[in-house]
N, C-alpha and C. Protein backbone atom coordinates (compact mmCIF):
# COMPACT_ATOMS: atom_id res chain seq x y z
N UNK A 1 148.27 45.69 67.72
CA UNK A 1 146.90 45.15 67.78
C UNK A 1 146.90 43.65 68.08
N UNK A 2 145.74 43.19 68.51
CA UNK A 2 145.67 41.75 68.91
C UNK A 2 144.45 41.35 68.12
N UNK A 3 145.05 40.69 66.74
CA UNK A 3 144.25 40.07 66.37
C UNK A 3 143.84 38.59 66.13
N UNK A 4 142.48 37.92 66.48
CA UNK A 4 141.57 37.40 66.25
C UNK A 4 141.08 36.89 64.81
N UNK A 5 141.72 35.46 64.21
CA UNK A 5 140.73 35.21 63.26
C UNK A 5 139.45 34.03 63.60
N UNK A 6 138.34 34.34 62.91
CA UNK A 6 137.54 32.60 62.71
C UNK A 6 136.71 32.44 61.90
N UNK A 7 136.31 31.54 61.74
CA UNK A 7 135.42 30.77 60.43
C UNK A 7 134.12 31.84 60.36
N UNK A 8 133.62 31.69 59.15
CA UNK A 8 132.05 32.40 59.15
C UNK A 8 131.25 31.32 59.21
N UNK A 9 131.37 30.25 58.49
CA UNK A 9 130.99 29.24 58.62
C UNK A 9 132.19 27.71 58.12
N UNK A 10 131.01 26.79 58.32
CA UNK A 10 131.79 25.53 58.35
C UNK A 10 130.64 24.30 57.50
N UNK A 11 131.40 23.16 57.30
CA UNK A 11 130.43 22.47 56.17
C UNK A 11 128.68 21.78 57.38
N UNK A 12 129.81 21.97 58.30
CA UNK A 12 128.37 22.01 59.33
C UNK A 12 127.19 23.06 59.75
N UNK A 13 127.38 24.09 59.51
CA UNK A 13 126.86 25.50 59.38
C UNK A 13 127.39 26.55 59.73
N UNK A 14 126.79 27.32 60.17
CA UNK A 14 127.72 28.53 61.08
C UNK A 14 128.25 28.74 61.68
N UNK A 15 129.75 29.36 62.14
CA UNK A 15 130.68 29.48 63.12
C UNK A 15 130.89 30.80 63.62
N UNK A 16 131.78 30.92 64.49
CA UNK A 16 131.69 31.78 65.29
C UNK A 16 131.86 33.00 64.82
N UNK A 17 132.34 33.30 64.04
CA UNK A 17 132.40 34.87 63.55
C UNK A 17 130.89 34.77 62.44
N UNK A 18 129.54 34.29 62.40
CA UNK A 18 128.99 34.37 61.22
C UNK A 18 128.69 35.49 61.21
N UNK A 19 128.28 36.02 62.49
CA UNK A 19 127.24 37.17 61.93
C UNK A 19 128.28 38.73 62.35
N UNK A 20 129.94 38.48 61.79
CA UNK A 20 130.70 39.43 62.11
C UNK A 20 130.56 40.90 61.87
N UNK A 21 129.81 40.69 60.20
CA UNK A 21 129.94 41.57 59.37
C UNK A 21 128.48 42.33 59.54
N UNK A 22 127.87 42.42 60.81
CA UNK A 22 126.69 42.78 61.33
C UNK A 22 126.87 43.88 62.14
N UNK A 23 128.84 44.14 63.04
CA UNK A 23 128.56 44.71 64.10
C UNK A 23 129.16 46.11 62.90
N UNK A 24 128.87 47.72 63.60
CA UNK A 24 129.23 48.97 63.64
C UNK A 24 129.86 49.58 64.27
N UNK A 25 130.15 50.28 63.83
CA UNK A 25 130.71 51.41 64.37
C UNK A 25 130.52 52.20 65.74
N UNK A 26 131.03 51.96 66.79
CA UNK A 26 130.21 51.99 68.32
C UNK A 26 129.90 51.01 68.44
N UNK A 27 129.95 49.66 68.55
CA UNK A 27 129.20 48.40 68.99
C UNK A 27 130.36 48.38 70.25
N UNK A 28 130.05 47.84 71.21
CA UNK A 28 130.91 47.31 71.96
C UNK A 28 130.95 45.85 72.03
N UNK A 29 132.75 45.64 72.48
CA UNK A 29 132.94 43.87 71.90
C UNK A 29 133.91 43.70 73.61
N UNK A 30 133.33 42.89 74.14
CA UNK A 30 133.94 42.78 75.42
C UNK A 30 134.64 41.29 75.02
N UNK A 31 136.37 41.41 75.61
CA UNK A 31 136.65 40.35 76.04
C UNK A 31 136.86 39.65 77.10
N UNK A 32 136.75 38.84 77.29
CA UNK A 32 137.12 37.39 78.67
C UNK A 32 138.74 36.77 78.71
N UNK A 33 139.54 37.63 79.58
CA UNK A 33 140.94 36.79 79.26
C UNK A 33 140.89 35.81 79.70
N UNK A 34 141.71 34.73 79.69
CA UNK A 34 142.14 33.43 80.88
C UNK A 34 141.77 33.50 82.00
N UNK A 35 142.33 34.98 82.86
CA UNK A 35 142.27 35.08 83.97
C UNK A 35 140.65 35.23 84.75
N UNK A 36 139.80 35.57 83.41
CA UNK A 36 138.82 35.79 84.08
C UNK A 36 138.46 37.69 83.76
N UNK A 37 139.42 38.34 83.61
CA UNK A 37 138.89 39.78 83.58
C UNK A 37 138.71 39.99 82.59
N UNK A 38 137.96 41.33 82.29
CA UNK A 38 137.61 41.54 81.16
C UNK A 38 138.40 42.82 80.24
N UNK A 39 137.58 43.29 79.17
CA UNK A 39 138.40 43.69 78.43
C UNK A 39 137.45 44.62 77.35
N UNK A 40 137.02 46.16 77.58
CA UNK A 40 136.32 46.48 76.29
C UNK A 40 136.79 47.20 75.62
N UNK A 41 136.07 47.03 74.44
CA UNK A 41 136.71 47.59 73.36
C UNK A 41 135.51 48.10 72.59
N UNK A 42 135.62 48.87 71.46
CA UNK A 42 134.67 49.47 70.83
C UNK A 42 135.39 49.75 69.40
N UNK A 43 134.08 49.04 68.47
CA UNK A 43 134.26 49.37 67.36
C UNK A 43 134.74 50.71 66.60
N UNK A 44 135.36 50.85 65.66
CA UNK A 44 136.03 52.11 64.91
C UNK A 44 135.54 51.92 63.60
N UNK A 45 135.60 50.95 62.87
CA UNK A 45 135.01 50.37 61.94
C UNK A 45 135.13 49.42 61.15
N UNK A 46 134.14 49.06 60.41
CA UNK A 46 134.22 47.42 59.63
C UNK A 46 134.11 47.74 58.15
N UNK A 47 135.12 47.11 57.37
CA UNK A 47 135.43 46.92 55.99
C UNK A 47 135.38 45.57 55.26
N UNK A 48 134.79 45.63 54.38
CA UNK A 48 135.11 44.30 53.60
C UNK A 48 135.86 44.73 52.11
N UNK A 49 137.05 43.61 52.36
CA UNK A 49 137.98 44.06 51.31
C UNK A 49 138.64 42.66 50.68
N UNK A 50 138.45 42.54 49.05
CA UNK A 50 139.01 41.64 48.89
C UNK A 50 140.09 41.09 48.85
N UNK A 51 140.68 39.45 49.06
CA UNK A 51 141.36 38.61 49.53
C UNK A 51 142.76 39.47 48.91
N UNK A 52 142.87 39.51 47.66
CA UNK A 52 143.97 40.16 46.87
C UNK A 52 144.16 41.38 47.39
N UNK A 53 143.81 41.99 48.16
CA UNK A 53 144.00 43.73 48.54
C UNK A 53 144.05 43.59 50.24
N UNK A 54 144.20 42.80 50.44
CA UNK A 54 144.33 42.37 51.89
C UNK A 54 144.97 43.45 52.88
N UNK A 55 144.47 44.69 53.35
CA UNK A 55 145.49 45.73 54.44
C UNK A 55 146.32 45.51 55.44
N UNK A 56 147.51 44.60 55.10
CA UNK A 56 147.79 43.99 55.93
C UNK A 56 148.56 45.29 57.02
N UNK A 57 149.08 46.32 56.72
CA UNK A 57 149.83 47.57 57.60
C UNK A 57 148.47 47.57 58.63
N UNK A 58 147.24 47.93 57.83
CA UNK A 58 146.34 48.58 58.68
C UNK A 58 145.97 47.50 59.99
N UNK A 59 145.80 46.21 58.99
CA UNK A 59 145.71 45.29 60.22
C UNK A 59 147.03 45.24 61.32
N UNK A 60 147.94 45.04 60.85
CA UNK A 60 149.16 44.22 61.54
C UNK A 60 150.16 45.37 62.17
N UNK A 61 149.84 46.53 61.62
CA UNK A 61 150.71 47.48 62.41
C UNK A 61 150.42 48.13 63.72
N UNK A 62 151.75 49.05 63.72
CA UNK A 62 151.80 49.65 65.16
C UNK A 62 150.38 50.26 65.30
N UNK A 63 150.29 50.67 66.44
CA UNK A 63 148.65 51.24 66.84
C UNK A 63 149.33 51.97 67.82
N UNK A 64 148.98 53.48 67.91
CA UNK A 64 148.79 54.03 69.41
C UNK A 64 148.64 53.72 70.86
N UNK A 65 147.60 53.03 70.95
CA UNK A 65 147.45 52.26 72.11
C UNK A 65 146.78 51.06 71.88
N UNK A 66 146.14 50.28 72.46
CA UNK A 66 145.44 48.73 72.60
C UNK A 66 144.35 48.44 71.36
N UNK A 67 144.40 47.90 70.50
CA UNK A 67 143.57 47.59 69.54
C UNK A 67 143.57 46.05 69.22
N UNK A 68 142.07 46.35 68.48
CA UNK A 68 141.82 44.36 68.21
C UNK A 68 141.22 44.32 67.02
N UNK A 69 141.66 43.45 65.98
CA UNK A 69 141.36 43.08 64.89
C UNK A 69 140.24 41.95 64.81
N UNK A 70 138.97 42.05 64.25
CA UNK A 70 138.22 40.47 64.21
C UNK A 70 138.37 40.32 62.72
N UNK A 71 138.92 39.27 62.03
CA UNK A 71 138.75 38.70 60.49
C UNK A 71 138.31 37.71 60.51
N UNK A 72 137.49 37.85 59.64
CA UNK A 72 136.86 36.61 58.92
C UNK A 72 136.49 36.41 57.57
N UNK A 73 136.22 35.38 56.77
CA UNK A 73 135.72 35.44 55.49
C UNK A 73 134.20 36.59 55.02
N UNK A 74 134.53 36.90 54.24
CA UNK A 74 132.90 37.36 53.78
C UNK A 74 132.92 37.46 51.90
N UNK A 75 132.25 37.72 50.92
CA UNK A 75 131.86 38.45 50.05
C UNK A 75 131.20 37.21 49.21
N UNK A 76 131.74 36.54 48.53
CA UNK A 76 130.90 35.46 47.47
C UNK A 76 131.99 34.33 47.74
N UNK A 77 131.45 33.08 48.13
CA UNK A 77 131.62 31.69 47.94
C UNK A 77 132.51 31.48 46.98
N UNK A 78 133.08 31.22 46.25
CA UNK A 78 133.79 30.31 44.92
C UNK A 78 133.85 28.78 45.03
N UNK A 79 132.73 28.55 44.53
CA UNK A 79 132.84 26.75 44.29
C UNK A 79 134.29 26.33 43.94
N UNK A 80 134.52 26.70 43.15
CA UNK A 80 135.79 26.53 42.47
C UNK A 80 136.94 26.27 43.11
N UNK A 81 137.17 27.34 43.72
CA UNK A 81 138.50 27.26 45.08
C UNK A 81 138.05 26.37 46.18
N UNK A 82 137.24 26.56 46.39
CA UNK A 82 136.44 26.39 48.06
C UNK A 82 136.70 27.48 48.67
N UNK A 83 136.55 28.52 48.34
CA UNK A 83 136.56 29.91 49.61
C UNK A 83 136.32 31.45 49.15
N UNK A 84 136.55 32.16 50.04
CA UNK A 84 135.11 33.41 49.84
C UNK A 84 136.22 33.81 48.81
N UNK A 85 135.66 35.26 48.27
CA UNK A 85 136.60 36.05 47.80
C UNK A 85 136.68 37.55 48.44
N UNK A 86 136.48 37.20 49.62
CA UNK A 86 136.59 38.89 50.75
C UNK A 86 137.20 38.48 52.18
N UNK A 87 137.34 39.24 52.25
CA UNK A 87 137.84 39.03 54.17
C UNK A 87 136.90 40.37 54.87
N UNK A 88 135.98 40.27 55.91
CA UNK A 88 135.56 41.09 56.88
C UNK A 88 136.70 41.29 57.88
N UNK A 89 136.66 42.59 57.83
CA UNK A 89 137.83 43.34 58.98
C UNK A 89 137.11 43.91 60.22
N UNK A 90 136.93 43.47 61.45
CA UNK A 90 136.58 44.56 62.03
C UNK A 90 137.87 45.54 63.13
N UNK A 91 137.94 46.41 63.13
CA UNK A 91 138.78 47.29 63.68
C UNK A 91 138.14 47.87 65.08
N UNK A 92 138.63 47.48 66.24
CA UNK A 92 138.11 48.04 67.40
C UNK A 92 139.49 48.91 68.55
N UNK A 93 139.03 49.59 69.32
CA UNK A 93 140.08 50.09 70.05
C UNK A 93 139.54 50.35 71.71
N UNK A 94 140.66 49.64 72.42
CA UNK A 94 140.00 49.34 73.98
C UNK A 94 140.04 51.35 74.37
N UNK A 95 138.98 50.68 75.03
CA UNK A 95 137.82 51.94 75.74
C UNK A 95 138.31 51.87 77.23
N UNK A 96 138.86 53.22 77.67
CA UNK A 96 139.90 53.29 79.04
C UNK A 96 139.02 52.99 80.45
């Protein structure tokens, strides 16, 4: 898999993954390589799972064919630390 992390937000406001934990199951997520071509893919599905339980096999392992990971923060803030206590997963797989 080729995964993708980024901010949900920032002390300036929102960043590029904010509204991650919005897309479903069937959404389509097109990418833009370097070269210019593109690249789709389609959602399988989105989990939010906390920081301590982190899937890292599901994320980081072998895959069948072409897959893409989007992570980002999500679940509750912690003043305390400075950071969430979830990670949004989304799981997509390129569409032939």
């Amino acid at each position: 898999p080729a995964v993708v992390l980024g901010h949900v937000n920032t002390q300036a406001g929102p960043a590029v993954f904010h509204r991650l934990h919005e897309l479903r199951p069937g959404d389509p997520i097109l990418v833009v390589r370097t070269d210019a071509s593109l690249v789709m893919f389609t959602v399988d599905d989105v989990e939010q799972v906390g920081k301590d339980e982190f899937p890292t096999e599901k994320v980081y392992g072998s895959t069948p064919g072409a897959t893409l990971r989007l992570i980002t923060c999500g679940g509750v803030f912690n003043q305390r630390t400075g950071s969430y206590t979830d990670n949004i997963i989304v799981y997509a797989s390129k569409v032939s």
